[in-house]
N, C-alpha and C. Protein backbone atom coordinates (compact mmCIF):
# COMPACT_ATOMS: atom_id res chain seq x y z
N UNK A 1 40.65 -33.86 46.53
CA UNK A 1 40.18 -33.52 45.20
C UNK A 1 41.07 -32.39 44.66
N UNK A 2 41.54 -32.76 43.43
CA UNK A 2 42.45 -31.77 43.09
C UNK A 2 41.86 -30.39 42.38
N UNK A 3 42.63 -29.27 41.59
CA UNK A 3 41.56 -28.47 41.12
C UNK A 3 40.88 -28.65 39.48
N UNK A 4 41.36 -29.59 38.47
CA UNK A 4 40.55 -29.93 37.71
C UNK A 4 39.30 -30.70 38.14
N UNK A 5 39.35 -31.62 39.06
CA UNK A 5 38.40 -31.93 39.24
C UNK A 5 37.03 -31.26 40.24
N UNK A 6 37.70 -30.18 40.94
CA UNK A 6 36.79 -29.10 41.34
C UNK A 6 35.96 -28.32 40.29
N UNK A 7 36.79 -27.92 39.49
CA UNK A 7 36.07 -27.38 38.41
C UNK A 7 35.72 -27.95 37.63
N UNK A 8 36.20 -28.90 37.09
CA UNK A 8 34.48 -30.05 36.27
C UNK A 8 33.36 -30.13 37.36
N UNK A 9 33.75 -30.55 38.54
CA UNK A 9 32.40 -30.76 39.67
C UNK A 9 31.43 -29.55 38.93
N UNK A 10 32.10 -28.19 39.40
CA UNK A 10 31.59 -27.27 39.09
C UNK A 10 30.69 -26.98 37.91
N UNK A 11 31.33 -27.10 36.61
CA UNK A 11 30.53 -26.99 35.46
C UNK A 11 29.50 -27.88 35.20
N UNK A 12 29.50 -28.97 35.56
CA UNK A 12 28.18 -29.75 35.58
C UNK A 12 27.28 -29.66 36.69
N UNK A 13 27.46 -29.30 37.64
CA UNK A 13 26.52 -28.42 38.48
C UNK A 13 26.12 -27.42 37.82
N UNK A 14 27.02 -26.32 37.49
CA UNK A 14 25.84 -25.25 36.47
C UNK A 14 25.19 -25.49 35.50
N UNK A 15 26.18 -27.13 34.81
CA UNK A 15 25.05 -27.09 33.61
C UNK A 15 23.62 -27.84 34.23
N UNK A 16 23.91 -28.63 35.12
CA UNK A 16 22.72 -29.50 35.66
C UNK A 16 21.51 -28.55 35.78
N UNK A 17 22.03 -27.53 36.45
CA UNK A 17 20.73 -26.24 37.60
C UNK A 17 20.25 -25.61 36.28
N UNK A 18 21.26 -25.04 34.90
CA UNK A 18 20.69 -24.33 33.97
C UNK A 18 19.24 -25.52 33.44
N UNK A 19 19.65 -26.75 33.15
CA UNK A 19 19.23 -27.46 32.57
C UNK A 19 17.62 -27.71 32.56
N UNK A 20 18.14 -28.24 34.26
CA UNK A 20 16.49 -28.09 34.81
C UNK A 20 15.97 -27.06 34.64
N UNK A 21 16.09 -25.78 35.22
CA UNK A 21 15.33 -24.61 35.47
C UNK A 21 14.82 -24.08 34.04
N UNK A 22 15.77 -24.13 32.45
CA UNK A 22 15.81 -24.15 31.61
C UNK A 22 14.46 -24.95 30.93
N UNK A 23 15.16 -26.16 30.66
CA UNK A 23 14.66 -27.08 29.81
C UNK A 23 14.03 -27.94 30.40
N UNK A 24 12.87 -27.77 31.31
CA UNK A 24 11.97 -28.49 31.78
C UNK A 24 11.39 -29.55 31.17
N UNK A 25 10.87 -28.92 30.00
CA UNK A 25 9.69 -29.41 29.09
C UNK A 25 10.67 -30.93 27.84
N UNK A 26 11.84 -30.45 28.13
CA UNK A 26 12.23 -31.49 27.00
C UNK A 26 12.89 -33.11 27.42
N UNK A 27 12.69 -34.00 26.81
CA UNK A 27 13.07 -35.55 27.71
C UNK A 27 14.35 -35.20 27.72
N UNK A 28 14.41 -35.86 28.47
CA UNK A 28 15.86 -35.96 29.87
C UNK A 28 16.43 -37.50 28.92
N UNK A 29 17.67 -37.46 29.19
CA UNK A 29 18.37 -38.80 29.09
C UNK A 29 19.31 -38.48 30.31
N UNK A 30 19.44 -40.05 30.41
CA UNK A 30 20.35 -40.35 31.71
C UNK A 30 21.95 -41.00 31.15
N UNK A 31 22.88 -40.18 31.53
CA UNK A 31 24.18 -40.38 31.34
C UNK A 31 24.94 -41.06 32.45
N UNK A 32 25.24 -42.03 32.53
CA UNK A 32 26.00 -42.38 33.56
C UNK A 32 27.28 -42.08 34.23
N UNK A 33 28.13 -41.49 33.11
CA UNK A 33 29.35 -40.44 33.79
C UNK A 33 29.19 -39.41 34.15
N UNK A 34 27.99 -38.93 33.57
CA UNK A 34 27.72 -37.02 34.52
C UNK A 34 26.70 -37.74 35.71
N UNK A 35 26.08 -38.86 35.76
CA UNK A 35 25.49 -38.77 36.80
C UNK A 35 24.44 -37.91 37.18
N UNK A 36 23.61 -37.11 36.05
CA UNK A 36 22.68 -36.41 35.99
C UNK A 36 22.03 -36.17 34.91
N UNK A 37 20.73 -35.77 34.89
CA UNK A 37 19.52 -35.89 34.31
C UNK A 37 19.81 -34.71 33.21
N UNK A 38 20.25 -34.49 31.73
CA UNK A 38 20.33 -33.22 30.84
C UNK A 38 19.79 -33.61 30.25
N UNK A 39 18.82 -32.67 28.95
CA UNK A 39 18.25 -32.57 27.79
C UNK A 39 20.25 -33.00 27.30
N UNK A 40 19.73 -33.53 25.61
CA UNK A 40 20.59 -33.48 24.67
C UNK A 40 21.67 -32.52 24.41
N UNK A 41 21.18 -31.05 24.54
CA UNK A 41 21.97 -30.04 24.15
C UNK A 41 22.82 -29.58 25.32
N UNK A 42 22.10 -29.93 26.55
CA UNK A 42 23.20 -29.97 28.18
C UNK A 42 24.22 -30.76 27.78
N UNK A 43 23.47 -32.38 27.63
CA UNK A 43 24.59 -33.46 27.87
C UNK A 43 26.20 -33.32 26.65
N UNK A 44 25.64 -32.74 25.35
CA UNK A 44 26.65 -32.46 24.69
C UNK A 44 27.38 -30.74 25.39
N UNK A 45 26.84 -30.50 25.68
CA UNK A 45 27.85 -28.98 26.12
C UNK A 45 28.84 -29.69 27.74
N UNK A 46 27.97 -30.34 28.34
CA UNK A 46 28.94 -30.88 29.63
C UNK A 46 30.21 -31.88 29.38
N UNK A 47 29.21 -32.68 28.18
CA UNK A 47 30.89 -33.57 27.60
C UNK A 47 32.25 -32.65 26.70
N UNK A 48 32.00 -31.41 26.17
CA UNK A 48 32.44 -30.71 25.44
C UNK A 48 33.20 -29.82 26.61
N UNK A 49 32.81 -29.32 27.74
CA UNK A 49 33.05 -28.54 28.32
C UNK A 49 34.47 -29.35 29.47
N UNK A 50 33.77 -30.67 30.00
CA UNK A 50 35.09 -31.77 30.37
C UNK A 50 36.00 -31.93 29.99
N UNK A 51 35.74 -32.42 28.59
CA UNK A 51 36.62 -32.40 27.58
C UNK A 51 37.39 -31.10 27.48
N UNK A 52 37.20 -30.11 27.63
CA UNK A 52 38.10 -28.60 27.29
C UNK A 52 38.61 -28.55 28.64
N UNK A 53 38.16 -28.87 29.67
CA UNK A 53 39.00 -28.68 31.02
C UNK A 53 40.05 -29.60 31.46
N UNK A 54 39.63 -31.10 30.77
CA UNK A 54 41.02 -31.74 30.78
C UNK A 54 42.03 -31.66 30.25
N UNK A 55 42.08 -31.18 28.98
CA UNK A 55 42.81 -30.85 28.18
C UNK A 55 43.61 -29.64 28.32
N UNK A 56 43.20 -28.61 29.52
CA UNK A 56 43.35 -27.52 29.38
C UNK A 56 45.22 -27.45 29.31
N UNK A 57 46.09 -26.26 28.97
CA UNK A 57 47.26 -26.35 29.08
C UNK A 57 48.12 -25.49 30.27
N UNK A 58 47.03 -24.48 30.95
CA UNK A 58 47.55 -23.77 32.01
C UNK A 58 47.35 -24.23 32.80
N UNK A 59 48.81 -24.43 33.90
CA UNK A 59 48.58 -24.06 35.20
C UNK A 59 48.95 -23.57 35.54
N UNK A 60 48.48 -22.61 36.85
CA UNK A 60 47.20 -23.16 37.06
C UNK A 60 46.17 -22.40 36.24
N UNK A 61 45.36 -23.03 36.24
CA UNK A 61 44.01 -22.32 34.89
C UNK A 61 43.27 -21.13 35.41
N UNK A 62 43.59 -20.25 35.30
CA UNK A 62 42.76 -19.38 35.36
C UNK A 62 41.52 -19.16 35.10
N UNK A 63 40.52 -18.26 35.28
CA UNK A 63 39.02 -18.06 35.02
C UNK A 63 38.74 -18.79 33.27
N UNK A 64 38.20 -19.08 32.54
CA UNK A 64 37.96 -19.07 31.62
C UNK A 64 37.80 -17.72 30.85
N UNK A 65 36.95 -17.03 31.60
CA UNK A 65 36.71 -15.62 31.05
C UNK A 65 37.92 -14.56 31.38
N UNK A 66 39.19 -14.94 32.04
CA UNK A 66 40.57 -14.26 32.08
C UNK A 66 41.48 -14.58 31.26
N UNK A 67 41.02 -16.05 30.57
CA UNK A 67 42.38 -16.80 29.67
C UNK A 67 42.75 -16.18 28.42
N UNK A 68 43.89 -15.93 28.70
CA UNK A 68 44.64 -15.52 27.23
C UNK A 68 44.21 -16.40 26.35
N UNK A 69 44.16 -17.72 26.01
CA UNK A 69 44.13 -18.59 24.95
C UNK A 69 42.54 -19.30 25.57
N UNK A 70 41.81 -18.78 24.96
CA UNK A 70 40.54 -19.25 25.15
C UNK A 70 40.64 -20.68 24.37
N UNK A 71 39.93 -21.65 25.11
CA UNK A 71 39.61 -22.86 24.05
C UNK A 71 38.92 -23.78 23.62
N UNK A 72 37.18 -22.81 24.03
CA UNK A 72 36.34 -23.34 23.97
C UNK A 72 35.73 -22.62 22.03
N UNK A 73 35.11 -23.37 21.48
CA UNK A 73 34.72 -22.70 19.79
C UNK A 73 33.78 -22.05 20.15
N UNK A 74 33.32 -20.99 19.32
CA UNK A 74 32.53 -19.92 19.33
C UNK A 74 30.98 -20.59 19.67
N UNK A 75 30.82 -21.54 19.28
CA UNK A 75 29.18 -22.14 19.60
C UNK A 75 29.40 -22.08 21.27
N UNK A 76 30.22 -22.92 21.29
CA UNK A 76 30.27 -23.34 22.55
C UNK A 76 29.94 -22.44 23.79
N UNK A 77 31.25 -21.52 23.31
CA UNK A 77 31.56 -20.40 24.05
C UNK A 77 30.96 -19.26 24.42
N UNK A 78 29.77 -18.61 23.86
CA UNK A 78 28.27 -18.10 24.03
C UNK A 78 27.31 -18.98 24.91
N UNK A 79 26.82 -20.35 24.76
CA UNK A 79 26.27 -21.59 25.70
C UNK A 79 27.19 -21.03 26.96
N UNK A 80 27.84 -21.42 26.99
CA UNK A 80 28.67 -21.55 28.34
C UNK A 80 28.36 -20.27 29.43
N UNK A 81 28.83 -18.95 28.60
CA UNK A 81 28.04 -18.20 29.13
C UNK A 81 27.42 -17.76 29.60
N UNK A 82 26.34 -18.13 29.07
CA UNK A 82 24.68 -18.21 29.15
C UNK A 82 24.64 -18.98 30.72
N UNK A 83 25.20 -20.08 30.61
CA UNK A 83 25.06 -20.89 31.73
C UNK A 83 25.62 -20.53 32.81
N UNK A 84 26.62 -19.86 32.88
CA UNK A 84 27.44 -19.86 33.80
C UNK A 84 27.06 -18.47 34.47
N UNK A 85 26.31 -17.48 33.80
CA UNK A 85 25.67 -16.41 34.18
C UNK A 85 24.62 -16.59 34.89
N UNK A 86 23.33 -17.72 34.21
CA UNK A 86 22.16 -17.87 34.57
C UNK A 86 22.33 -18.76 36.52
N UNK A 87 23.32 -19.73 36.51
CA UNK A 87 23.27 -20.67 37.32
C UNK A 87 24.32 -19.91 38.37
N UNK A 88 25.08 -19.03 37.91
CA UNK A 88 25.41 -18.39 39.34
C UNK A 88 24.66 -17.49 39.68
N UNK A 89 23.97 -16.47 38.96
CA UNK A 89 22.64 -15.85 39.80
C UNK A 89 22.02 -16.93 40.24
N UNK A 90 21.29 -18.17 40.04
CA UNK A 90 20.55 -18.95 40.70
C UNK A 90 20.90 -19.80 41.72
N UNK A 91 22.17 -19.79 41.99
CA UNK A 91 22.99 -20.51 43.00
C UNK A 91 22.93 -19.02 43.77
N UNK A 92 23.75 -18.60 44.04
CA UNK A 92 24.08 -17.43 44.81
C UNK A 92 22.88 -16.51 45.77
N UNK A 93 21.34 -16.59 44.54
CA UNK A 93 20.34 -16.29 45.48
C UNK A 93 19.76 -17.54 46.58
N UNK A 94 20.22 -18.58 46.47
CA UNK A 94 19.93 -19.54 47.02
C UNK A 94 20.86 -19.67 48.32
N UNK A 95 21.54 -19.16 48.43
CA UNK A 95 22.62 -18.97 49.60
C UNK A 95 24.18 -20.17 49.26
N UNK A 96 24.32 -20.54 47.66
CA UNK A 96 25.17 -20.97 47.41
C UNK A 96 26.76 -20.12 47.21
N UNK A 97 27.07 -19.60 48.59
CA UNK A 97 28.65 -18.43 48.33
C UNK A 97 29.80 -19.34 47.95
N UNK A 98 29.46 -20.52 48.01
CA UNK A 98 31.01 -20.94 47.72
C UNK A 98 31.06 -21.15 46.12
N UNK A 99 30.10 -21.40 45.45
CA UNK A 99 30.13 -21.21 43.66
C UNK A 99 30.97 -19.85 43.85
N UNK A 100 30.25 -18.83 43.98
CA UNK A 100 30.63 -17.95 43.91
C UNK A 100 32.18 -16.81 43.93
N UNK A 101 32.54 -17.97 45.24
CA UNK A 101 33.77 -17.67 45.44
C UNK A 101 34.83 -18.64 44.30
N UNK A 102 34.16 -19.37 44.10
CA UNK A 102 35.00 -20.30 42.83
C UNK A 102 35.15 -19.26 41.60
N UNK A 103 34.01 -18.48 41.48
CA UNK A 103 33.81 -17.79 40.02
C UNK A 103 34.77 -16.61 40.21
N UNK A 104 35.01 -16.11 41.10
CA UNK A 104 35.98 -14.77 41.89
C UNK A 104 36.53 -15.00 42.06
N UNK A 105 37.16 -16.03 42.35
CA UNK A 105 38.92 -16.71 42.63
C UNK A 105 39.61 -17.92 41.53
């Protein structure tokens, strides 16, 4: 597995864990390329977020939150955040270190 595709793995795992723990209460649709259960506003931030990692133009890509040329839009880019804050505290207390070490390296 190369490292774009580590790090998509990645972001839809955080968006998956935000999702659930999040958005319990709202219907789920089932996507067949993420292969997991998001409310609407997941499933569009995970296709948006793929989409910005394939595309990306560095290599190798650095952190998102280190990149000189950010290239996610301002909506986006607050969401992401959010997520990527909430689901590595919730991974990490769970005894998930290797997210972790993804987010630090």
């Amino acid at each position: 597995m190369n490292k774009k595709d580590k790090d998509i793995k990645v972001v839809l795992e955080f968006i998956k864990v935000f999702c659930r723990e999040n958005h319990n209460n709202i219907e789920k649709q089932f996507d067949q390329d993420l292969q997991a259960q998001l409310c609407s506003e997941c499933q569009d931030l995970a296709l948006y977020a793929v989409k910005r990692r394939q595309v990306c133009p560095k290599d190798p890509k650095p952190a998102c939150k280190n990149c000189d040329t950010p290239c996610y839009a301002p909506k986006y880019k607050e969401k992401i955040r959010q997520v990527m804050k909430f689901s590595g505290i919730f991974l990490m207390k769970r005894g998930r270190l290797d997210y972790l070490y993804h987010y630090l390296f």
